[in-house]
Protein backbone atom coordinates (compact mmCIF):
# COMPACT_ATOMS: atom_id res chain seq x y z
CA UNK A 1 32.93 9.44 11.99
CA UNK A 2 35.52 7.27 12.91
CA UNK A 3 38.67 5.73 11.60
CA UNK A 4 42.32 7.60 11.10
CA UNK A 5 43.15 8.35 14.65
CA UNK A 6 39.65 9.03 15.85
CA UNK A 7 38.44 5.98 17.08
CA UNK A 8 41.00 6.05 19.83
CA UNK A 9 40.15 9.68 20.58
CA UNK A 10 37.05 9.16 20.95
CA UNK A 11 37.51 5.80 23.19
CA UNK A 12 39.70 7.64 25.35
CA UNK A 13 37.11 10.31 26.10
CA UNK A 14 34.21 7.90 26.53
CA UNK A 15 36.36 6.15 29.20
CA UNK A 16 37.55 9.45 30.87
CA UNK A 17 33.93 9.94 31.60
CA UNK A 18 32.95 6.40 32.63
CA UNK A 19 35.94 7.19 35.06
CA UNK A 20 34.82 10.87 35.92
CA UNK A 21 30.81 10.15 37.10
CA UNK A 22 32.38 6.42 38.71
CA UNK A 23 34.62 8.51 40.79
CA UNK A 24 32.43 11.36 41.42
CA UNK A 25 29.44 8.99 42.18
CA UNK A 26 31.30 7.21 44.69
CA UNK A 27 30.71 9.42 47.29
CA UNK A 28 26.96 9.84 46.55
CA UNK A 29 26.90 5.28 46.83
CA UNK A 30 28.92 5.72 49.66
CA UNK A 31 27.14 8.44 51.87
CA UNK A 32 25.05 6.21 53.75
CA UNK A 33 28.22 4.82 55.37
CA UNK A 34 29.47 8.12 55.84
CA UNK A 35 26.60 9.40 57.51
CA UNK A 36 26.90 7.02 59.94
CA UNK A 37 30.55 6.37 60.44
CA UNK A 38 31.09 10.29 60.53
CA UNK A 39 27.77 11.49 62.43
CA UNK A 40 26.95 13.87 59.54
CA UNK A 41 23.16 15.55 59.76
CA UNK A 42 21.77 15.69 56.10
CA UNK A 43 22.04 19.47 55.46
CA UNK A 44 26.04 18.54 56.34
CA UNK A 45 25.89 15.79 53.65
CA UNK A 46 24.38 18.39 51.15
CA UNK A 47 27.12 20.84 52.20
CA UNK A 48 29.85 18.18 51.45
CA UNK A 49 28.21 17.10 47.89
CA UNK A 50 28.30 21.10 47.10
CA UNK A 51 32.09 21.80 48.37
CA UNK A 52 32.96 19.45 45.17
CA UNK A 53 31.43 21.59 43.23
CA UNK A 54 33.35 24.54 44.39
CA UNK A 55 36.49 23.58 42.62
CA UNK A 56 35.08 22.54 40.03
CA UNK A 57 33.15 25.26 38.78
CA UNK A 58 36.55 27.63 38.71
CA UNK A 59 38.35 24.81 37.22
CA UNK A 60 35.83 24.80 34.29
CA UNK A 61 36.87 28.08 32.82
CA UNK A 62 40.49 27.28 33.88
CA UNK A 63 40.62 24.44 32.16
CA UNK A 64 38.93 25.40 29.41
CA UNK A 65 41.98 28.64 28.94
CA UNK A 66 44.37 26.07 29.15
CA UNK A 67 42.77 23.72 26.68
CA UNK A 68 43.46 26.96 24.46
CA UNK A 69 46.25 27.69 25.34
CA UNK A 70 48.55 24.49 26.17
CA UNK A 71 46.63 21.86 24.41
CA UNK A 72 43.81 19.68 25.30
CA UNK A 73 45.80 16.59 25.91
CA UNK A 74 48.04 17.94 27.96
CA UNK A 75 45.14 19.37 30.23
CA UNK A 76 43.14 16.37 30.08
CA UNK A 77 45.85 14.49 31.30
CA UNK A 78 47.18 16.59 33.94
CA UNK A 79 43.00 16.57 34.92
CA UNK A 80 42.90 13.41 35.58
CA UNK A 81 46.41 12.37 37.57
CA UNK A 82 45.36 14.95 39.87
CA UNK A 83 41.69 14.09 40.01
CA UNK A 84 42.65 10.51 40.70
CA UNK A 85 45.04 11.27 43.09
CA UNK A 86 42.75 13.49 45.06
CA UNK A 87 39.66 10.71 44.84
CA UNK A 88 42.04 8.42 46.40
CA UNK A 89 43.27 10.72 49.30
CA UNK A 90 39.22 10.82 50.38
CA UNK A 91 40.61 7.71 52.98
CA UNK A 92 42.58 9.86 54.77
CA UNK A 93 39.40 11.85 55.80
CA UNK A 94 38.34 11.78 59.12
CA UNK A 95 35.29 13.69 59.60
CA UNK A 96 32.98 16.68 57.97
CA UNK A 97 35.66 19.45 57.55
CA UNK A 98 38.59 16.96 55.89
CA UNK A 99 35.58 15.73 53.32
CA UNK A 100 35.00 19.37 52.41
CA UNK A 101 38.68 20.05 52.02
CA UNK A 102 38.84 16.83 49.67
CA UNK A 103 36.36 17.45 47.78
CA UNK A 104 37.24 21.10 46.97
CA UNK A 105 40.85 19.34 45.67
CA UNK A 106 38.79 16.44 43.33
CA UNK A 107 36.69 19.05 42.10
CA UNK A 108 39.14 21.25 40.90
CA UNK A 109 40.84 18.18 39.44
CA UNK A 110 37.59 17.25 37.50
CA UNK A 111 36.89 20.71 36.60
CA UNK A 112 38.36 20.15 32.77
CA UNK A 113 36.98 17.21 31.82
CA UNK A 114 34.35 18.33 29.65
CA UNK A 115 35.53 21.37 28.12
CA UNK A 116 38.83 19.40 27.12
CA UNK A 117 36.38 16.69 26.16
CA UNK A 118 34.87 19.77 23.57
CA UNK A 119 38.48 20.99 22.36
CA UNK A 120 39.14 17.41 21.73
CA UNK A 121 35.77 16.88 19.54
CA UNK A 122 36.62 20.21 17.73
CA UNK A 123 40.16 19.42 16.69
CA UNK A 124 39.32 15.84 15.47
CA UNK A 125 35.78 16.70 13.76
CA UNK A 126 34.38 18.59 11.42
CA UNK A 127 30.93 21.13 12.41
CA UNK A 128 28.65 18.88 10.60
CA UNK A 129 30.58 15.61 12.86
CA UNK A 130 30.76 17.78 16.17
CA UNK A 131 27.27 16.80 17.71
CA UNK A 132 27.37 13.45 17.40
CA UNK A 133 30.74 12.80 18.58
CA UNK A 134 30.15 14.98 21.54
CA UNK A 135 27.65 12.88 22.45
CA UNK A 136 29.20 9.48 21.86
CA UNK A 137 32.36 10.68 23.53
CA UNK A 138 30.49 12.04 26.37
CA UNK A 139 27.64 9.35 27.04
CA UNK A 140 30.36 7.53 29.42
CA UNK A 141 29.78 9.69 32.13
CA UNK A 142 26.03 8.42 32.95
CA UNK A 143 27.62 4.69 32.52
CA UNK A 144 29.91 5.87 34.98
CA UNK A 145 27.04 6.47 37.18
CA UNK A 146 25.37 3.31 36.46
CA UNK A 147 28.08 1.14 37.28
CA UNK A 148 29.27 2.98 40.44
CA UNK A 149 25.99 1.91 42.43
CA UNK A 150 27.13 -1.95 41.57
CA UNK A 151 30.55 -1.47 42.31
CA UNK A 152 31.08 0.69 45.11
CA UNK A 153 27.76 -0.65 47.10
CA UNK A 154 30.08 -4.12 46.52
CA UNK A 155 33.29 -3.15 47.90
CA UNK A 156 31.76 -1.06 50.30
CA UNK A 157 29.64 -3.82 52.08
CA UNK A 158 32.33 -6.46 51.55
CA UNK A 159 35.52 -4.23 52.03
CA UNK A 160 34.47 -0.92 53.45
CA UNK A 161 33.78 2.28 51.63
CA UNK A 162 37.60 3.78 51.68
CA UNK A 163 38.76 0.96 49.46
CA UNK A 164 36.27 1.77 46.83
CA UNK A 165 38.20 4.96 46.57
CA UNK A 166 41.78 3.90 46.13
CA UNK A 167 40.58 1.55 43.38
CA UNK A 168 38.76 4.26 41.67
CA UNK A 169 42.22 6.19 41.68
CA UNK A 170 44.21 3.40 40.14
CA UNK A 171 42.14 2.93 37.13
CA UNK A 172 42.29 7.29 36.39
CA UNK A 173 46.55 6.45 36.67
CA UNK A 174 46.13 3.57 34.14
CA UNK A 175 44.19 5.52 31.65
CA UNK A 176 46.16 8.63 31.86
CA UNK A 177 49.19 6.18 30.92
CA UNK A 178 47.84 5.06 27.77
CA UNK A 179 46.62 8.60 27.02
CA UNK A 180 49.91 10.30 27.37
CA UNK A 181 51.50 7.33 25.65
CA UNK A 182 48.98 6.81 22.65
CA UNK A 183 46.73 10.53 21.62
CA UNK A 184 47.76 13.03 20.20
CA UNK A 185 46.14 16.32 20.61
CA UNK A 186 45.42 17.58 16.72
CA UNK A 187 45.14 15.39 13.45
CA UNK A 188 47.73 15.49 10.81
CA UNK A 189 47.45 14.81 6.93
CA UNK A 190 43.76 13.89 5.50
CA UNK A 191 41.35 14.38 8.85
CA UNK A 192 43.29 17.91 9.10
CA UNK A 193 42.70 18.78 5.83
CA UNK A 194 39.07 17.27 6.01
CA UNK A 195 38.33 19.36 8.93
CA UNK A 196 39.79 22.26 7.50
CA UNK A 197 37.44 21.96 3.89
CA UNK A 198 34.36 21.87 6.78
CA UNK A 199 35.66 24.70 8.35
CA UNK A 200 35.79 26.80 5.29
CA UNK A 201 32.20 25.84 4.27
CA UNK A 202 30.75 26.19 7.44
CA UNK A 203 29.20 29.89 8.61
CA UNK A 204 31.76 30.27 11.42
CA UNK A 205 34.42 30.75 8.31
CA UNK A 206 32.94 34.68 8.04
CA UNK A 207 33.76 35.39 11.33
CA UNK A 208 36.66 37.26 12.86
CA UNK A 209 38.29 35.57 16.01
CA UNK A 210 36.94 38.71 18.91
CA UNK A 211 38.75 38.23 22.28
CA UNK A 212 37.38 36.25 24.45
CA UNK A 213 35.27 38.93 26.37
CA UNK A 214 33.31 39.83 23.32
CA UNK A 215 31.69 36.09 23.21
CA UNK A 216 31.41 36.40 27.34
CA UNK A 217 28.91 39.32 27.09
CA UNK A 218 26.80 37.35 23.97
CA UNK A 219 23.21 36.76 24.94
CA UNK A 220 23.51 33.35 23.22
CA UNK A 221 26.56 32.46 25.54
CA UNK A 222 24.65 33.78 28.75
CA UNK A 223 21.06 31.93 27.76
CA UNK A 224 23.10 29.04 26.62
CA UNK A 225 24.48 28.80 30.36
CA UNK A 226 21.45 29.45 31.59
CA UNK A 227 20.29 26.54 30.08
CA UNK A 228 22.63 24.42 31.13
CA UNK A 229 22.87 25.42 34.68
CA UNK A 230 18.94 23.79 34.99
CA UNK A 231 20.22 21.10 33.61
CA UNK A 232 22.97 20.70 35.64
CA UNK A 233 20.87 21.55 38.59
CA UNK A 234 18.45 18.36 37.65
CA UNK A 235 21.78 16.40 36.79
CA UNK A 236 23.64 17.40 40.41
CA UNK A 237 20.58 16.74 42.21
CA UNK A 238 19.98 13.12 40.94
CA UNK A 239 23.62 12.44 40.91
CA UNK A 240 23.66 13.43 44.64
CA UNK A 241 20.75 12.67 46.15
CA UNK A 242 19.22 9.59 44.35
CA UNK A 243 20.89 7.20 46.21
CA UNK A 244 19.82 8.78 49.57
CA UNK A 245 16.73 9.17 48.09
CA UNK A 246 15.91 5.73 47.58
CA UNK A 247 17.36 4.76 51.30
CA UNK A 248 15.15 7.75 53.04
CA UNK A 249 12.30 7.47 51.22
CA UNK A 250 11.39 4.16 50.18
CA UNK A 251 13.31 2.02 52.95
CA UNK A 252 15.46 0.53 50.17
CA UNK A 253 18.97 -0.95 52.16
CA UNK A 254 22.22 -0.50 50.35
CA UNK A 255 22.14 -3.53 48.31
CA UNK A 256 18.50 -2.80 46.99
CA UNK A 257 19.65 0.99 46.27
CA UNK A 258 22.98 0.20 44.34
CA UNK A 259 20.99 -1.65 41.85
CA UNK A 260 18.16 0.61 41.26
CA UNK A 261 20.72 3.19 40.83
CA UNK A 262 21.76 1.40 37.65
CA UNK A 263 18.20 1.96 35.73
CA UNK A 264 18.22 5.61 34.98
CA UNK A 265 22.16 6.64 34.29
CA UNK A 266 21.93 3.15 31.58
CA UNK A 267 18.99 5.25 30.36
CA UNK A 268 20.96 8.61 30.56
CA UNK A 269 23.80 6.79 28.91
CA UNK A 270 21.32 6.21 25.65
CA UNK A 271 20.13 9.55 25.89
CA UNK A 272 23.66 11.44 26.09
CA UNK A 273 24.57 9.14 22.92
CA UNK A 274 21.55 9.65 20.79
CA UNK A 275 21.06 13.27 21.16
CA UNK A 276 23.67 14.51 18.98
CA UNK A 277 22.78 11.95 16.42
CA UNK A 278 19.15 13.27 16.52
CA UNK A 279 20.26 17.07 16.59
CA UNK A 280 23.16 16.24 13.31
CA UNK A 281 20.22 14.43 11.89
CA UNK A 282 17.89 17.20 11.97
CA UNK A 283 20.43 19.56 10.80
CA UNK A 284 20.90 17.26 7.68
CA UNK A 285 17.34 17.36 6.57
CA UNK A 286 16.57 20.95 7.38
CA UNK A 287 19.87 22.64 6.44
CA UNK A 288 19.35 24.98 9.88
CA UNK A 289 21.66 24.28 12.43
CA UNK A 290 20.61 26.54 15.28
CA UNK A 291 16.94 25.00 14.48
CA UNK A 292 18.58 21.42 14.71
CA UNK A 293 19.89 22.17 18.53
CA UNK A 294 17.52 23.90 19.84
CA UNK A 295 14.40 21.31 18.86
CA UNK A 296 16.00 19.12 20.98
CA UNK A 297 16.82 21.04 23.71
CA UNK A 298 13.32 22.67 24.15
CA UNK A 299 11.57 19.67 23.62
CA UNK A 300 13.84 17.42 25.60
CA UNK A 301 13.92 19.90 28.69
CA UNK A 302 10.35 20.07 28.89
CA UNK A 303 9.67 16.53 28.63
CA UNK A 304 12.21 15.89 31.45
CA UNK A 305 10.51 18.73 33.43
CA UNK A 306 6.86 16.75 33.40
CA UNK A 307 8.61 13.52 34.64
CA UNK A 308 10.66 15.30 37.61
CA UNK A 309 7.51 17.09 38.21
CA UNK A 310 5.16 13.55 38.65
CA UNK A 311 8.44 11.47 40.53
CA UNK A 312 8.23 14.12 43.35
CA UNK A 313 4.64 13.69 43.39
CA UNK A 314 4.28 9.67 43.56
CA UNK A 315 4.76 7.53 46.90
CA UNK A 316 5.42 4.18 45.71
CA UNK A 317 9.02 2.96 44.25
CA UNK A 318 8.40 2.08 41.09
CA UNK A 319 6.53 4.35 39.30
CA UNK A 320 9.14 6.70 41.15
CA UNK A 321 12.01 4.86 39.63
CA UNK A 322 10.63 4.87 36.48
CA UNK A 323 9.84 8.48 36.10
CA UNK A 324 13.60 9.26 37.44
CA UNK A 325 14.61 7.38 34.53
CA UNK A 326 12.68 8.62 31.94
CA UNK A 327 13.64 12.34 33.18
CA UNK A 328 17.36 11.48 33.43
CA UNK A 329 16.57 10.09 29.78
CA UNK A 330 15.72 13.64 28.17
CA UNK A 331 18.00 15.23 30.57
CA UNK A 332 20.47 13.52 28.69
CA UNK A 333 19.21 13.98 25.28
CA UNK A 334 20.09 17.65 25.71
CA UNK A 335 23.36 16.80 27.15
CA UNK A 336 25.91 17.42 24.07
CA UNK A 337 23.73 20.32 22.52
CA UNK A 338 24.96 23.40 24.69
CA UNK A 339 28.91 22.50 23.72
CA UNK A 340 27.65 21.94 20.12
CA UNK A 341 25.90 25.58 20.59
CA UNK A 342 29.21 27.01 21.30
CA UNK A 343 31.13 25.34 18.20
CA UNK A 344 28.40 26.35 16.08
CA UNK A 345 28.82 29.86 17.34
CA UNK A 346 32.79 30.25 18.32
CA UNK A 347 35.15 30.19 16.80
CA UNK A 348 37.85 27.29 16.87
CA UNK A 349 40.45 29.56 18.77
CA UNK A 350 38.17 30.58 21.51
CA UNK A 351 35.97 27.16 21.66
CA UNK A 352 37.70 26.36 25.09
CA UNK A 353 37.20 29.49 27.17
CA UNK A 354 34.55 30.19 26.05
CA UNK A 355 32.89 26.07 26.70
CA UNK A 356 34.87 26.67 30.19
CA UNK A 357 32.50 29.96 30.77
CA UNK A 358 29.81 28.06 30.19
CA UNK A 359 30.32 25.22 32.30
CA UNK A 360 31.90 27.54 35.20
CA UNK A 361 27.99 29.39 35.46
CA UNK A 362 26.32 25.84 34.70
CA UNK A 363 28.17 24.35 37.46
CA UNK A 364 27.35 27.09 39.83
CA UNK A 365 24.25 25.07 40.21
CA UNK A 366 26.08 22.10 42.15
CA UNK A 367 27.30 24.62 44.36
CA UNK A 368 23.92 25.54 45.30
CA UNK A 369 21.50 22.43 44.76
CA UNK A 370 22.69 19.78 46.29
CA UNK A 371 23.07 22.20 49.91
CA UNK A 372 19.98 23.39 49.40
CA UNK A 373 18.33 19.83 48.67
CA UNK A 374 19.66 18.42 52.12
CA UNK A 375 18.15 21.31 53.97
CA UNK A 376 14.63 21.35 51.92
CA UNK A 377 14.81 17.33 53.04
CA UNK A 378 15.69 18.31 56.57
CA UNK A 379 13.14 21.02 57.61
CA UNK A 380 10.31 19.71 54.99
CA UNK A 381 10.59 15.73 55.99
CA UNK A 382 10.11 14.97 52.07
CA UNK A 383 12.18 14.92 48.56
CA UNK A 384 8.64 16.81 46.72
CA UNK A 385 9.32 19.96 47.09
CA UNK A 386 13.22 19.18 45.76
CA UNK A 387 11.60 17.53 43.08
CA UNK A 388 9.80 20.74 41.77
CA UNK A 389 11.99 23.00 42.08
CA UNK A 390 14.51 21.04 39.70
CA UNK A 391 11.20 20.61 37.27
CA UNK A 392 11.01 24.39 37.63
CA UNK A 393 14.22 25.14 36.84
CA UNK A 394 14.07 22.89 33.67
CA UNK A 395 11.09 24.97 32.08
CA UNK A 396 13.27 27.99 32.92
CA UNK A 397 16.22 26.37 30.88
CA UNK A 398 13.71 25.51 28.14
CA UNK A 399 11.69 28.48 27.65
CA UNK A 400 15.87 30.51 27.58
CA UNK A 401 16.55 28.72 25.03
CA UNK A 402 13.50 28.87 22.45
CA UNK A 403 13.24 32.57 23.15
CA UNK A 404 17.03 34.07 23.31
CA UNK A 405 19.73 31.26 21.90
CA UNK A 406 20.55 32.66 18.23
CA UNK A 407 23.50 32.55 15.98
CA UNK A 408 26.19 35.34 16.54
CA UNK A 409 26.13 38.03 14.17
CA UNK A 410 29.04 37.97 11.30
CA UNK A 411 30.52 41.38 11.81
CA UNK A 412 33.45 43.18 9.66
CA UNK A 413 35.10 45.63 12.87
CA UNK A 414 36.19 47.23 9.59
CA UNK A 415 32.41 48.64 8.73
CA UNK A 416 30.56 50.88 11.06
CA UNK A 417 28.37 48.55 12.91
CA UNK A 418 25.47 50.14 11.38
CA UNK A 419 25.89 48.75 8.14
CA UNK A 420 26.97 45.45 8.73
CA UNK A 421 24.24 42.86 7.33
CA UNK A 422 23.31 39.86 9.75
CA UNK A 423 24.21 36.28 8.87
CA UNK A 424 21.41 34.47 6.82
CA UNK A 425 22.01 32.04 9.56
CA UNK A 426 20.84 34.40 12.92
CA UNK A 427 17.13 32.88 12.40
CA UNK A 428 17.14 30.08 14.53
């Protein structure tokens, strides 16, 4: 899986992502100070966690056409200048509308990440590689997370919160340096031709490139989203609101908080890499690939659905901590599985708008959940009822995908649509 060129590749990604959760977990570490320094209710907080996600959602599908069209490196590293640049400006803020504006501007600056993370993983790999190296090249956005508790709760009690911020920008300006200095966007010579042989074994070979519409109206796209949008719900609302969570309702100060932080996202972080692994590895002893990704998201989703379900419900720390961590755990699991549902399904030309459609309806959920959390907080008095509805939401994702996530049918536009014979791959 690694070696000629990829090793770097897939470095560089990993890191993007340790930089991409530290930066946009800052702000979650940091909201206590906020709150106070800025006079912000909770329901305010929640609206300033969702404005992020306002840019980014658009920027998902943006940057997942330009990925297509101009090259994933050359998105990727526009991404992050611009993301950097915009986490840094968050010191020149000076109250609730400024945050909002800021965090519009760093979303939209984020908003590529992933999908160029996919384009990336589907230049350099072939379909039987693609799981695995999603997830390794991925898992460094929940060690992002874990390590932004530790380091911004530092500089923020010894420094003050701003500075957290402009540090956080210089190390996105240092890797996008080396990236535009030392990637390249496609392989040349054996991995191309490698990745070409897999292509032309693989059942995606069959299948004419549609534009991208057709693949936007597929009920495996939609259910895929679906999918992911409870997950990214359960994601945004941990991400968010754990920290605050821990301060509010278990009395925990700032110190205490940054380092319980740490526990699940080092458990996401193992979950995020070992889920493709699993997924490839179940696709290597059953020959079904659609069966391979789905096992683990159903089973995965409703596992992390139980634990959500019994944190909300419990009243002491640790037994809360330690279901937080176990759900963030099979959250995670599931993490690379809805891009590797799209490569297994799209084909190599449209793999970027149609991973950016995805994650632009997925992402609709941070829009929504973390808002919503600080006002269920505010008028209820409790996290429980938050807690639920993000288990809910999970079963929802789980039971999409086990009843409506299928291969695409192989169709000749050639043939009348009445004749064409289904892939012997459409049973999941």
């Amino acid at each position: 899986m690694f070696g000629q060129g990829r090793t770097l590749v897939i470095i560089m990604l990993f890191l993007a992502g340790v930089i991409n959760y530290l930066d946009r977990s800052a702000l979650s570490v940091a909201a206590p100070f906020i709150q106070k320094d800025y006079g912000l209710t909770t329901g305010e907080m929640g609206m300033i966690f969702s404005s992020f996600f306002v840019g980014y959602a658009a920027f998902n599908f943006i940057g997942g056409w330009a990925a297509d069209r101009y090259g994933a490196k050359t998105t990727l590293l526009l991404a992050m200048v611009l993301w950097s640049l915009f986490s840094g400006l968050t010191v020149l803020t000076v109250g609730f509308m400024s945050l909002v504006f800021i965090r519009i501007l760093f979303g939209m600056g984020e908003g590529p990440l992933s999908v160029t993370t996919s384009k990336m993983v589907n230049n350099w790999y072939t379909p039987k590689q693609r799981a695995r190296a999603l997830g390794t090249s991925m898992s460094g956005t929940p060690l992002g997370g874990a390590i932004s508790g530790p380091v911004v709760g530092f500089i923020a009690i010894s420094y003050g919160w701003k500075i957290s911020f402009v540090i956080i920008m210089l190390v996105g300006l240092v890797w996008a340096a080396v990236w535009y200095k030392f990637v390249k966007d496609k392989p040349t010579g054996k991995v191309a031709e490698e990745i070409a042989q897999g292509e032309g074994q693989s059942a995606m070979a069959a299948q004419p490139v549609h534009p991208l519409r057709y693949y936007l109206k597929q009920p495996t796209v939609l259910f895929t989203s679906l999918a992911f949008f409870s997950y990214n719900y359960t994601l945004f609302f941990f991400l968010t609101w754990f920290p605050s969570y821990l301060t509010m309702a278990h009395g925990l100060n700032v110190k205490e908080m940054s380092i319980a932080t740490v526990i699940p996202w080092v458990l996401g972080f193992l979950g995020l890499a070992l889920g493709g692994f699993i997924s490839d590895f179940v696709f290597k002893k059953t020959g079904r690939m659609m069966f391979s990704r789905k096992v683990v998201l159903v089973t995965c989703l409703l596992a992390c659905a139980v634990c959500i379900g019994f944190a909300g419900i419990v009243k002491t720390l640790y037994p809360a901590v330690a279901l937080v961590a176990l759900a963030v755990f099979f959250l995670y699991l599931t993490g690379a599985i809805y891009w590797a549902i799209i490569q297994d399904t799209v084909p190599a030309a449209r793999v970027g708008g149609v991973s950016g459609f995805m994650h632009l309806l997925a992402n609709t959920s941070g829009i929504i959940g973390p808002t919503l959390t600080g006002f269920l907080v505010q008028f209820s008095g409790s996290f429980t009822s938050a807690f639920l509805l993000a288990g809910l939401l999970t079963i929802i994702g789980a039971v999409c995908v086990a009843r409506y996530v299928k291969p695409l049918p192989v169709i000749d536009e050639s043939v009348p649509p009445a004749t064409v014979p289904r892939s012997a791959l459409s049973h999941p």
